[in-house]
Protein backbone atom coordinates (compact mmCIF):
# COMPACT_ATOMS: atom_id res chain seq x y z
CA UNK A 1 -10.89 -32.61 34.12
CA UNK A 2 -10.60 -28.54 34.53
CA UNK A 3 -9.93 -27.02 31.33
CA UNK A 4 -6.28 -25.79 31.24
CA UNK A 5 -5.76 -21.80 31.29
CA UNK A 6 -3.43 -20.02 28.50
CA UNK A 7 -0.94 -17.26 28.82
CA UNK A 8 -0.33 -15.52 25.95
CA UNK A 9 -1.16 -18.08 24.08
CA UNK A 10 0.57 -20.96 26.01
CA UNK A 11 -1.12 -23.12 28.18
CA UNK A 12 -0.28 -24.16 32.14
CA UNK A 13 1.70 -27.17 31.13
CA UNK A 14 3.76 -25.26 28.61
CA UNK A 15 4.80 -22.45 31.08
CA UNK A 16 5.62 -25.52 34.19
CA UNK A 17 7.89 -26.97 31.28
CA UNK A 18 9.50 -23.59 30.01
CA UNK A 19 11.70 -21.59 32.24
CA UNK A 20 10.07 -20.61 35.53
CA UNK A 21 11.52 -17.93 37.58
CA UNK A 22 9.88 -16.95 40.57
CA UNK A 23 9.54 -13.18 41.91
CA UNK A 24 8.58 -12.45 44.99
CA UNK A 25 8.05 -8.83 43.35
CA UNK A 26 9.17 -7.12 40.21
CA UNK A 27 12.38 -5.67 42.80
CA UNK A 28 13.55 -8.87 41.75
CA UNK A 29 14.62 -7.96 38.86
CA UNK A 30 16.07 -4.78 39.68
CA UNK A 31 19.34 -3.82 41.41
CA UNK A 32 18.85 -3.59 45.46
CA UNK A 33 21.72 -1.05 45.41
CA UNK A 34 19.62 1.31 43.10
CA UNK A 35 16.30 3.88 44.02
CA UNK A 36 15.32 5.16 40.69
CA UNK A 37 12.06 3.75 39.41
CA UNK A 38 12.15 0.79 37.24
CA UNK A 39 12.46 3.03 33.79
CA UNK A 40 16.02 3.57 34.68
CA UNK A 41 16.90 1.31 37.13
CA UNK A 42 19.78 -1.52 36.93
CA UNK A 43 19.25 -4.65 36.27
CA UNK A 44 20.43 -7.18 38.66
CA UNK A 45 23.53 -8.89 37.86
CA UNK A 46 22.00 -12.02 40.19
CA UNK A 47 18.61 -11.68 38.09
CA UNK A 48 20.94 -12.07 34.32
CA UNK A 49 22.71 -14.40 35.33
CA UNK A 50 19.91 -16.76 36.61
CA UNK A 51 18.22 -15.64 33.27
CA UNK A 52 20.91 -17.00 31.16
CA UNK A 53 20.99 -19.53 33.02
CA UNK A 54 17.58 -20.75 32.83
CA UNK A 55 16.10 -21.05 29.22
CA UNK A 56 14.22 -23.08 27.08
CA UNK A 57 13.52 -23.09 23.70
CA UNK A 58 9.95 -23.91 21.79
CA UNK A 59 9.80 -25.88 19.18
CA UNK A 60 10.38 -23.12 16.76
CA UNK A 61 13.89 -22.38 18.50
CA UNK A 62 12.50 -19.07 20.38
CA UNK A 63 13.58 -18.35 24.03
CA UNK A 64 10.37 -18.57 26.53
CA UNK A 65 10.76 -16.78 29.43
CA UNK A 66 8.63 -17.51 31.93
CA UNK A 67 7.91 -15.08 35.52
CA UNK A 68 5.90 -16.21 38.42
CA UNK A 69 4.18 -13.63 40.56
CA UNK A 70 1.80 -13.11 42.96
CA UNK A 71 -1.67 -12.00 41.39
CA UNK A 72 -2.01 -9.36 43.60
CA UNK A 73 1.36 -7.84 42.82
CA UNK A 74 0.98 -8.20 38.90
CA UNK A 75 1.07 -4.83 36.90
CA UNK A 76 0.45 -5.33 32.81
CA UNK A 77 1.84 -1.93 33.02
CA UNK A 78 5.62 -2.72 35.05
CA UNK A 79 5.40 -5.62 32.86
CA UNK A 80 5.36 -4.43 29.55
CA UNK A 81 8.10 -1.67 30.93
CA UNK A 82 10.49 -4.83 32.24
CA UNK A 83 10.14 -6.74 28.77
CA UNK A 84 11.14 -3.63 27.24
CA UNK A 85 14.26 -3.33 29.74
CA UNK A 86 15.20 -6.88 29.37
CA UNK A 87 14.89 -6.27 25.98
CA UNK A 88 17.00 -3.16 25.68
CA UNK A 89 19.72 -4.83 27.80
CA UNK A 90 20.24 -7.48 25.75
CA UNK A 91 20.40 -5.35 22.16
CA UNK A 92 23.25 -3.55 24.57
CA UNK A 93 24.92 -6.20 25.46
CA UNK A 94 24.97 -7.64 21.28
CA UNK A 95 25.87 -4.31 20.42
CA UNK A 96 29.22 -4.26 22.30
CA UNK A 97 29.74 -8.00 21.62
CA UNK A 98 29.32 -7.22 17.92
CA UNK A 99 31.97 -4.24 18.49
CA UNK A 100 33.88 -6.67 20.70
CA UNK A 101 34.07 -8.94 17.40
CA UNK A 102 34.90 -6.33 14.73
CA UNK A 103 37.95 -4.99 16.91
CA UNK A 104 39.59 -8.66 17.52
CA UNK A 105 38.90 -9.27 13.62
CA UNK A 106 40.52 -6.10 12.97
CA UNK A 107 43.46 -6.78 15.10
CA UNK A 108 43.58 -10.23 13.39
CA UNK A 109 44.09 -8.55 10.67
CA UNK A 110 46.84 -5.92 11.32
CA UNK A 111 48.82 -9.12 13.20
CA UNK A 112 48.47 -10.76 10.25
CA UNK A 113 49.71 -7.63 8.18
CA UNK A 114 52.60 -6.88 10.68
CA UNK A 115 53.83 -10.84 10.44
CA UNK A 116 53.48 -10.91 6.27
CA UNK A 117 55.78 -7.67 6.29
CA UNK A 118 58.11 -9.14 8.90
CA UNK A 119 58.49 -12.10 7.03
CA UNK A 120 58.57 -10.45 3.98
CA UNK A 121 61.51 -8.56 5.42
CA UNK A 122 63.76 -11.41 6.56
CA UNK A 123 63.52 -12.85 3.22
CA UNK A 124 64.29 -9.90 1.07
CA UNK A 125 67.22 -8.79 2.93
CA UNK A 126 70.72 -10.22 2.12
CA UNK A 127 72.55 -12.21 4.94
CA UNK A 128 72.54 -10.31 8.16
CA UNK A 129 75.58 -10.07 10.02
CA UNK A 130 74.65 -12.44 12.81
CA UNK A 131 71.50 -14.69 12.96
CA UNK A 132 70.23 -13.71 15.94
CA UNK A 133 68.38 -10.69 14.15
CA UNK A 134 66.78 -13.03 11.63
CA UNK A 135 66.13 -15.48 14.41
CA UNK A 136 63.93 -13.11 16.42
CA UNK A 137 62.64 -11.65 12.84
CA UNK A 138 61.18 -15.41 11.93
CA UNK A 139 60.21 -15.56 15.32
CA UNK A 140 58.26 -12.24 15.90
CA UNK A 141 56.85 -13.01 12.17
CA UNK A 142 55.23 -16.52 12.89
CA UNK A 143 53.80 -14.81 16.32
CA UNK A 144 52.34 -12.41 14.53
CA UNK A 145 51.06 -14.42 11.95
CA UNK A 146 49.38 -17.12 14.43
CA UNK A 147 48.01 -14.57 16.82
CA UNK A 148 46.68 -12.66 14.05
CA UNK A 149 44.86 -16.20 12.88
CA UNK A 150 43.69 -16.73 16.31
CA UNK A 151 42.08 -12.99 16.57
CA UNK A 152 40.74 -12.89 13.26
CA UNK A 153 39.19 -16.43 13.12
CA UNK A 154 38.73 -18.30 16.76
CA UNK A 155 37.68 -15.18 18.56
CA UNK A 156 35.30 -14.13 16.66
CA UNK A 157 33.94 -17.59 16.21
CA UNK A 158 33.27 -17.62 19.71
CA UNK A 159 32.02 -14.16 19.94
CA UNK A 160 29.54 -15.25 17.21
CA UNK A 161 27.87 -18.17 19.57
CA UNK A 162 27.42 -15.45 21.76
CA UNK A 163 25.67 -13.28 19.84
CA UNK A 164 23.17 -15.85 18.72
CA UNK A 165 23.11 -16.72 22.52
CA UNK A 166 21.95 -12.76 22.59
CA UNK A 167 19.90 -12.40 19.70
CA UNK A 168 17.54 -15.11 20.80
CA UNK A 169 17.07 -13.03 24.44
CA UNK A 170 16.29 -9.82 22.33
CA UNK A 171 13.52 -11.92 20.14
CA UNK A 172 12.44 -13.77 23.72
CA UNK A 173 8.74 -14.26 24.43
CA UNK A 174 8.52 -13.10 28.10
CA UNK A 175 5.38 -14.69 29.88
CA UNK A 176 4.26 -13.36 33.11
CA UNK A 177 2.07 -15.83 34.86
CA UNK A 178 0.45 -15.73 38.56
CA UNK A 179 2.00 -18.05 40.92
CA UNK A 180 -1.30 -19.22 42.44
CA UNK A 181 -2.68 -20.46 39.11
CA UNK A 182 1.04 -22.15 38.71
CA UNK A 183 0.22 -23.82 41.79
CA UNK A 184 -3.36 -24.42 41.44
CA UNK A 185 -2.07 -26.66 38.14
CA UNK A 186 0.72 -28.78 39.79
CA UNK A 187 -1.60 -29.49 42.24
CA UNK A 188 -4.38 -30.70 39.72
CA UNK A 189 -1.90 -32.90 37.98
CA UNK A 190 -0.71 -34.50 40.73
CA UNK A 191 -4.45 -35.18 41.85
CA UNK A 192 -4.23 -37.65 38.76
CA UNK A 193 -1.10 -39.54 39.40
């Protein structure tokens, strides 16, 4: 039996059973609508999403990434540069989430505020003259206060998940293997079925 290659330190069988996206070339990756060279190009919003969407994780709970590509359109040089961009997108992207989570937690907390004072209000001053005031008081007091719950502890909750979801694409082991040798190896193991 041929001796199995390694990629980075993984071998043919671990990059067919970690994510495998195929290029046709590094555009791929890149925005169609956009020129510049691939320092400063956009990302394409079809590329992330497939890239969320397809992920593994080793047994150590890292993202593996893997790219197929023609040999004779490989670059270690584009490479290196498109780690570093998928990279820096994703530190963006958990920067504003992390923002994102800070401003509903901080709104959570002024809701909160606003509906202890409102409350605080209705029961501190005597009889109105009608209860329709301290009807919408109690009501506009218990929004506050449930809203502010819901922004200061479920949103953020969720926002967290995300960021995790995030973190692990900023710490992701991106593998760039050539299609041929991809091929060459599905084709040896199914010489032996």
């Amino acid at each position: 039996m041929e001796e199995q290659k390694k990629y980075d330190g993984v071998s043919v069988s671990g990059v067919l059973q970690s994510v495998s996206i195929a290029l046709d070339g590094y555009d791929d990756i890149f925005s169609d609508f956009d020129p510049s060279p691939y320092a400063i190009r956009l990302m394409s919003e079809d590329f992330l999403r497939e890239l969320k969407r397809h992920y593994t994780e080793n047994r150590h709970g890292d993202f593996v990434i893997t790219f197929t590509l023609p040999k004779s359109l490989r670059s270690e040089k584009t490479e290196n540069l498109i780690r570093k961009r998928i990279k820096d997108h994703f530190t963006s992207s958990l920067s504003k989430l992390r923002k994102e989570t800070y401003k509903a937690r901080r709104e959570g907390i002024l809701r909160i505020g606003g509906g202890m004072a409102i409350a605080a209000l209705v029961f501190t001053v005597p009889q109105f003259e009608t209860q329709l005031p301290l009807m919408i008081l109690s009501t506009l007091s218990w929004y506050f206060l449930w809203s502010g719950y819901e922004k200061f502890f479920e949103a953020p909750s969720a926002m967290n998940k995300k960021e995790r979801f995030f973190d692990k694409f900023v710490s992701a082991k991106y593998n760039f293997v050539d299609q041929e040798d991809v091929v060459k190896s599905i084709n040896i193991g199914s010489s032996y079925r």
